[in-house]
N, C-alpha and C. Protein backbone atom coordinates (compact mmCIF):
# COMPACT_ATOMS: atom_id res chain seq x y z
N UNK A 1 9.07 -4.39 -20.57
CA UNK A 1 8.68 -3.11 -20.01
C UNK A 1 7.54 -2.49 -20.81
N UNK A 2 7.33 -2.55 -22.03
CA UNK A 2 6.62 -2.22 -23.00
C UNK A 2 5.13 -2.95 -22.72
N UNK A 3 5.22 -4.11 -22.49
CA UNK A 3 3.99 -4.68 -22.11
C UNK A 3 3.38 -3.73 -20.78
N UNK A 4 3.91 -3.78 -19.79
CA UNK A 4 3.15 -3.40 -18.80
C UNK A 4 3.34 -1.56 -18.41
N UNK A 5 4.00 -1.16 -19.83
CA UNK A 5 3.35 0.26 -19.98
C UNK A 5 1.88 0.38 -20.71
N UNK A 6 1.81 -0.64 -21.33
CA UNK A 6 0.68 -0.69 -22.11
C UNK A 6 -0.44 -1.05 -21.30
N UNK A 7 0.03 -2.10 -20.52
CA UNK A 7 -0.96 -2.71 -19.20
C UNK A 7 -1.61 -1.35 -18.32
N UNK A 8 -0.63 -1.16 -18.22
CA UNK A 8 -0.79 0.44 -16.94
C UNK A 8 -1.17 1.65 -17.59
N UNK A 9 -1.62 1.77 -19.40
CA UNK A 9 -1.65 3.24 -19.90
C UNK A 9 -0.49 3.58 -20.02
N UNK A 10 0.23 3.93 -19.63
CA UNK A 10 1.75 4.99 -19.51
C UNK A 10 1.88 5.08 -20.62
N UNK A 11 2.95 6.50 -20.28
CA UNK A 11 3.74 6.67 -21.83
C UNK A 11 4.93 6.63 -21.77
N UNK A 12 5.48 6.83 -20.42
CA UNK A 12 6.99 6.90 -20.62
C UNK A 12 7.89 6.00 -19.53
N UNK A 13 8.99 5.89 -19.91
CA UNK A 13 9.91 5.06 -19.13
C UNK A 13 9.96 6.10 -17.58
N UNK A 14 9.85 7.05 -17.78
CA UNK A 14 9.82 7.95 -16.33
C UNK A 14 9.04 7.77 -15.37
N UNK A 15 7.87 7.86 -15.86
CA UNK A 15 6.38 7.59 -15.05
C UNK A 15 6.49 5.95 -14.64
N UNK A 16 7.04 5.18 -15.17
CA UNK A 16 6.90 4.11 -14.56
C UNK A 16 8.14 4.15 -13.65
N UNK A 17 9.50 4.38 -13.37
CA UNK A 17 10.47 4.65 -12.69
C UNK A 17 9.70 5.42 -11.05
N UNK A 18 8.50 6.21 -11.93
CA UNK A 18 8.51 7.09 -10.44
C UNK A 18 7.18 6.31 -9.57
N UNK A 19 6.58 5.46 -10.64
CA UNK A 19 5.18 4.44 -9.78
C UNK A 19 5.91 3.25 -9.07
N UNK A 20 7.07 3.03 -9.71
CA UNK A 20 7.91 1.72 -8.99
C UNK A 20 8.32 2.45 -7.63
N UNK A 21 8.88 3.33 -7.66
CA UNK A 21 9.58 4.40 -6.21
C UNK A 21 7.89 4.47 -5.52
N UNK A 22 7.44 4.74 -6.41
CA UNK A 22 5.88 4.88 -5.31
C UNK A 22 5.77 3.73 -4.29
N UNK A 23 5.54 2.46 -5.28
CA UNK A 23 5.50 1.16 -4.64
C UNK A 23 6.71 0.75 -3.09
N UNK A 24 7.57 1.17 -3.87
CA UNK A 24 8.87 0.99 -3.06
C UNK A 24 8.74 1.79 -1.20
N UNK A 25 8.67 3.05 -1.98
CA UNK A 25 8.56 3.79 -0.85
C UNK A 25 7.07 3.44 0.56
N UNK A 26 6.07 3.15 -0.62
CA UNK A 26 4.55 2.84 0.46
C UNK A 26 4.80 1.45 1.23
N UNK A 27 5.62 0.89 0.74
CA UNK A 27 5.77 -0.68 1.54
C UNK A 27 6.79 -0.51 2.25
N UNK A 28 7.52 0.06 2.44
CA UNK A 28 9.02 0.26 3.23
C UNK A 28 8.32 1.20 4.61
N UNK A 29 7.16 2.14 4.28
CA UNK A 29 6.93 3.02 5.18
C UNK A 29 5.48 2.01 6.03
N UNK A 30 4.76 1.49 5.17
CA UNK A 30 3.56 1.16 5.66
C UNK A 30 4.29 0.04 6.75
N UNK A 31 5.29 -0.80 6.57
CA UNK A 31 5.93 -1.85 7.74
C UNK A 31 6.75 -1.52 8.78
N UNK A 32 6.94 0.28 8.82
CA UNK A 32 7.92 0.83 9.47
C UNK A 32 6.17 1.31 10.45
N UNK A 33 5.77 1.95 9.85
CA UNK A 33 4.39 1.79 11.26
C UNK A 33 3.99 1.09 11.20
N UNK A 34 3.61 0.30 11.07
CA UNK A 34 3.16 -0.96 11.79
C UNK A 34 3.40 -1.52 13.08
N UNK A 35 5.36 -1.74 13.24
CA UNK A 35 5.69 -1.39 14.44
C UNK A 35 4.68 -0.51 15.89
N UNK A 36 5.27 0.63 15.59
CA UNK A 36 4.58 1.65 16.76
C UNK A 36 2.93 1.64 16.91
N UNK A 37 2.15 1.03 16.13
CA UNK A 37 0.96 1.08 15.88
C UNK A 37 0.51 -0.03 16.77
N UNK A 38 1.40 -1.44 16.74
CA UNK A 38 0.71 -2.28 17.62
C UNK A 38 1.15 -2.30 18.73
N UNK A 39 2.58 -1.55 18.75
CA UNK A 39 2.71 -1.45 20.84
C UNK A 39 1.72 -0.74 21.18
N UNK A 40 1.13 0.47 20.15
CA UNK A 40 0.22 1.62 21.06
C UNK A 40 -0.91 1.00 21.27
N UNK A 41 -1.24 -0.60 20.64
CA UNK A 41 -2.96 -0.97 21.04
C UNK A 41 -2.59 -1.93 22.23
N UNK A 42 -1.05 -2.61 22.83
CA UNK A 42 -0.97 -3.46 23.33
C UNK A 42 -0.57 -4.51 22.40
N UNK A 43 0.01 -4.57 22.07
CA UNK A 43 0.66 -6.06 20.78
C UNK A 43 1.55 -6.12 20.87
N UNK A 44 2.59 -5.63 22.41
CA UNK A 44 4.47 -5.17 21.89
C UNK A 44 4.42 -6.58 21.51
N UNK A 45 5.83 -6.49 20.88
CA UNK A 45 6.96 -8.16 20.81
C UNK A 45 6.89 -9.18 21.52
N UNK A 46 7.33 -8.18 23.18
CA UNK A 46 7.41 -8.99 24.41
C UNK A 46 6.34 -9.12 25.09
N UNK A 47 5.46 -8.47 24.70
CA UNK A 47 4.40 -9.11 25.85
C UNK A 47 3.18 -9.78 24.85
N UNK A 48 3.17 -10.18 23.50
CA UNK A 48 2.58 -10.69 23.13
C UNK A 48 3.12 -12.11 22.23
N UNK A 49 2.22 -13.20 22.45
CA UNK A 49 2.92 -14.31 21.44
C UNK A 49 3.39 -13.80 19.75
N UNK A 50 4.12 -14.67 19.28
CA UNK A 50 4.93 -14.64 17.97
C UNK A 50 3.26 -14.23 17.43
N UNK A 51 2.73 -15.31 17.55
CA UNK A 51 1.93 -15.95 16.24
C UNK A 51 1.24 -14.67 16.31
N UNK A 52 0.15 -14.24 17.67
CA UNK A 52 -0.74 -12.67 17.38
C UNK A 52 -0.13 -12.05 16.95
N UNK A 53 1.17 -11.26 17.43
CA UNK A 53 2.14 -10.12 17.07
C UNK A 53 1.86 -10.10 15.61
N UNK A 54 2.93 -11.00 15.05
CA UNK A 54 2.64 -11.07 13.48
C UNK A 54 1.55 -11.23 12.45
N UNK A 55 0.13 -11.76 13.38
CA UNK A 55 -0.96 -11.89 12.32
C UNK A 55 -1.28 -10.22 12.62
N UNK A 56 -1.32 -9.54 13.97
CA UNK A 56 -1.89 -8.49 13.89
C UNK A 56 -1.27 -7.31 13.22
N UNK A 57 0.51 -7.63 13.34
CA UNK A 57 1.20 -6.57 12.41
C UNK A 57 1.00 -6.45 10.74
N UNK A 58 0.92 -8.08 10.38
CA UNK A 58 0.41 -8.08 8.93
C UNK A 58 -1.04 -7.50 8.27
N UNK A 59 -1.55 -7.73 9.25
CA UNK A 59 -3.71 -7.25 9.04
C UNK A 59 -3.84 -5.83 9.31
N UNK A 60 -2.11 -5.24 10.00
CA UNK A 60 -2.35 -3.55 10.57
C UNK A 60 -1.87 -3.26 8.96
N UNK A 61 -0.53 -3.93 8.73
CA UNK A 61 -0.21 -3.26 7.19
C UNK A 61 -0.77 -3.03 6.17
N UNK A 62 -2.05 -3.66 5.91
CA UNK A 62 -2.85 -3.76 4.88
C UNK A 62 -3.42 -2.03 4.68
N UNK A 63 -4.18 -1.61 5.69
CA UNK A 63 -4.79 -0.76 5.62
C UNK A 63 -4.32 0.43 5.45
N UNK A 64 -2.93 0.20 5.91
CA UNK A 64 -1.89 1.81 6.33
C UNK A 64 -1.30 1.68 4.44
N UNK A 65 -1.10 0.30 3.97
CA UNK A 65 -0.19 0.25 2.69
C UNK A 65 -1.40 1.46 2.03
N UNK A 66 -2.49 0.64 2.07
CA UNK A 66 -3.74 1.29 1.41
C UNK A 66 -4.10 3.03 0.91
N UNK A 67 -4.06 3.58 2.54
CA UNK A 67 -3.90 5.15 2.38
C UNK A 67 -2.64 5.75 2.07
N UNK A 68 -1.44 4.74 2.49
CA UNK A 68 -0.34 5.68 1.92
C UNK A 68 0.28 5.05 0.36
N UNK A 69 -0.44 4.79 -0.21
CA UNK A 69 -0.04 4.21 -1.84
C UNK A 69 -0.90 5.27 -2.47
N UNK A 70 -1.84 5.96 -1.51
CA UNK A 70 -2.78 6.88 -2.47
C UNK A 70 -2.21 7.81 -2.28
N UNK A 71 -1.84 8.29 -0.99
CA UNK A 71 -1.05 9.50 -0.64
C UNK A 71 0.15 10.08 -1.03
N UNK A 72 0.93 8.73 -1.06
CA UNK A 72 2.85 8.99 -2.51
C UNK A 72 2.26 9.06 -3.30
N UNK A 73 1.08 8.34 -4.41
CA UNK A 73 0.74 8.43 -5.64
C UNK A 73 0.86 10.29 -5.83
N UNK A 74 -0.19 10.78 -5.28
CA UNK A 74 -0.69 12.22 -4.97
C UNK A 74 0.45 12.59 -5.02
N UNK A 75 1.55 12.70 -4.14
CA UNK A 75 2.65 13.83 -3.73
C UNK A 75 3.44 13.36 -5.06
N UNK A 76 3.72 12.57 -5.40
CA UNK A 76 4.55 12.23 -6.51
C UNK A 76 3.89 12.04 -8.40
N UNK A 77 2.46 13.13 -7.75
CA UNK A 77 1.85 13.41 -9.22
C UNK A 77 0.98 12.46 -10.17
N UNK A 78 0.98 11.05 -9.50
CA UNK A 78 0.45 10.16 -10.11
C UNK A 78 -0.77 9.55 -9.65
N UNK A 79 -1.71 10.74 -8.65
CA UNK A 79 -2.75 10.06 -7.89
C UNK A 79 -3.35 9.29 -8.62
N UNK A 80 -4.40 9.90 -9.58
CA UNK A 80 -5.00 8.94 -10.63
C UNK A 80 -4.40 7.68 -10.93
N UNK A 81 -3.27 7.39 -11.56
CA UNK A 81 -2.94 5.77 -11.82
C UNK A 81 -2.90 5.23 -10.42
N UNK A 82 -2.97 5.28 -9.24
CA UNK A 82 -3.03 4.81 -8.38
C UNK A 82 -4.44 4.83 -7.49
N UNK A 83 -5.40 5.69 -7.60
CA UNK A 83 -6.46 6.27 -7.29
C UNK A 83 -7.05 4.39 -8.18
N UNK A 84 -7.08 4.31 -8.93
CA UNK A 84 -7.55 3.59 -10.20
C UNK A 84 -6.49 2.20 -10.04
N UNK A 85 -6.06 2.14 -9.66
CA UNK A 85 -5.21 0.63 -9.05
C UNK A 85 -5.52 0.33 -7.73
N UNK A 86 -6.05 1.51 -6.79
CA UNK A 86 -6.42 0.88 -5.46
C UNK A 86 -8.08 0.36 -5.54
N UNK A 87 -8.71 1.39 -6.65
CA UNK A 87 -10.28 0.79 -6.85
C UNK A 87 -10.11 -0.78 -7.05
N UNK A 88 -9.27 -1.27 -8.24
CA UNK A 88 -8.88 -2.60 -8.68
C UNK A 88 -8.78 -3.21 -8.14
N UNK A 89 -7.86 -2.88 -7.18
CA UNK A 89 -7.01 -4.25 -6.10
C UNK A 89 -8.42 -4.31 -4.94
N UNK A 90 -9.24 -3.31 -4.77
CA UNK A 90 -10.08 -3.67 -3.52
C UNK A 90 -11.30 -4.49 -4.61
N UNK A 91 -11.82 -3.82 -5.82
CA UNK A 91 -12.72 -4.75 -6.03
C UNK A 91 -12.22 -6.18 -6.18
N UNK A 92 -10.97 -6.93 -6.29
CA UNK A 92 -10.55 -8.01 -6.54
C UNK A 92 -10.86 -8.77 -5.38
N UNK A 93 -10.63 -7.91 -4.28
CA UNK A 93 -10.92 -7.95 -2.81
C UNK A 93 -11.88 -8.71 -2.38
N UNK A 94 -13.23 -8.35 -2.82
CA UNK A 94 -14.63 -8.26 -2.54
C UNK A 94 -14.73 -6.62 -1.90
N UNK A 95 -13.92 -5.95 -1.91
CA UNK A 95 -14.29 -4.39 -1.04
C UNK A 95 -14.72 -3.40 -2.08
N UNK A 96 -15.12 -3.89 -3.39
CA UNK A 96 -15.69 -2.85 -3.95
C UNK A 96 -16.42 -1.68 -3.52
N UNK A 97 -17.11 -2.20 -3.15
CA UNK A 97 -18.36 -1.43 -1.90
C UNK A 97 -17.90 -0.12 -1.63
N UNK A 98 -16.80 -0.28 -0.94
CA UNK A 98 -16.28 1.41 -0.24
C UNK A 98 -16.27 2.51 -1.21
N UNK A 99 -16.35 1.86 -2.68
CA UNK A 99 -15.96 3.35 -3.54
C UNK A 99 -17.19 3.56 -4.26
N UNK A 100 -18.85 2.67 -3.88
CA UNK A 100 -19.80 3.38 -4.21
C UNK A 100 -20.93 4.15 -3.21
């Protein structure tokens, strides 16, 4: 645990308790719309094959995980360490771009 407080800055066993609930919470919510997001373009279950359904529900999650990992960060006080982990994960991306 000590390592990847050090990894992440932190100082306390709390702040990392409440970035894990961050994580927790943005992936539990970002796959819960996803759902309603692709019946509303035309993607239901039933009227679309397995294989689209699921490439398009996975390629919808990306973007929604994206704004709402910044948005719990924010409400739960920790925008910055997350503000600064989403720059990371997109320049790893190749999407640097968007944040100059």
């Amino acid at each position: 645990m000590e390592k990847l407080k050090k990894r992440w800055g932190i100082n306390s066993n709390l702040q990392i308790a409440v970035i894990f609930l961050v994580f927790a919470i943005t992936g539990s919510t970002a796959a819960k719309l996803a759902e309603p997001i692709t019946e509303m373009v035309g993607l239901g279950r039933e009227t679309t094959t397995a294989w689209v359904y699921w490439a398009a529900r996975i390629l919808l999650i990306f973007p929604i995980y994206q704004v709402l990992l910044v948005l719990f960060g924010w409400v739960f006080g920790q925008f910055q360490f997350f503000w600064n982990f989403e720059k990371k994960m997109l320049n790893r991306l190749g999407l640097g771009f968007l944040f100059k």
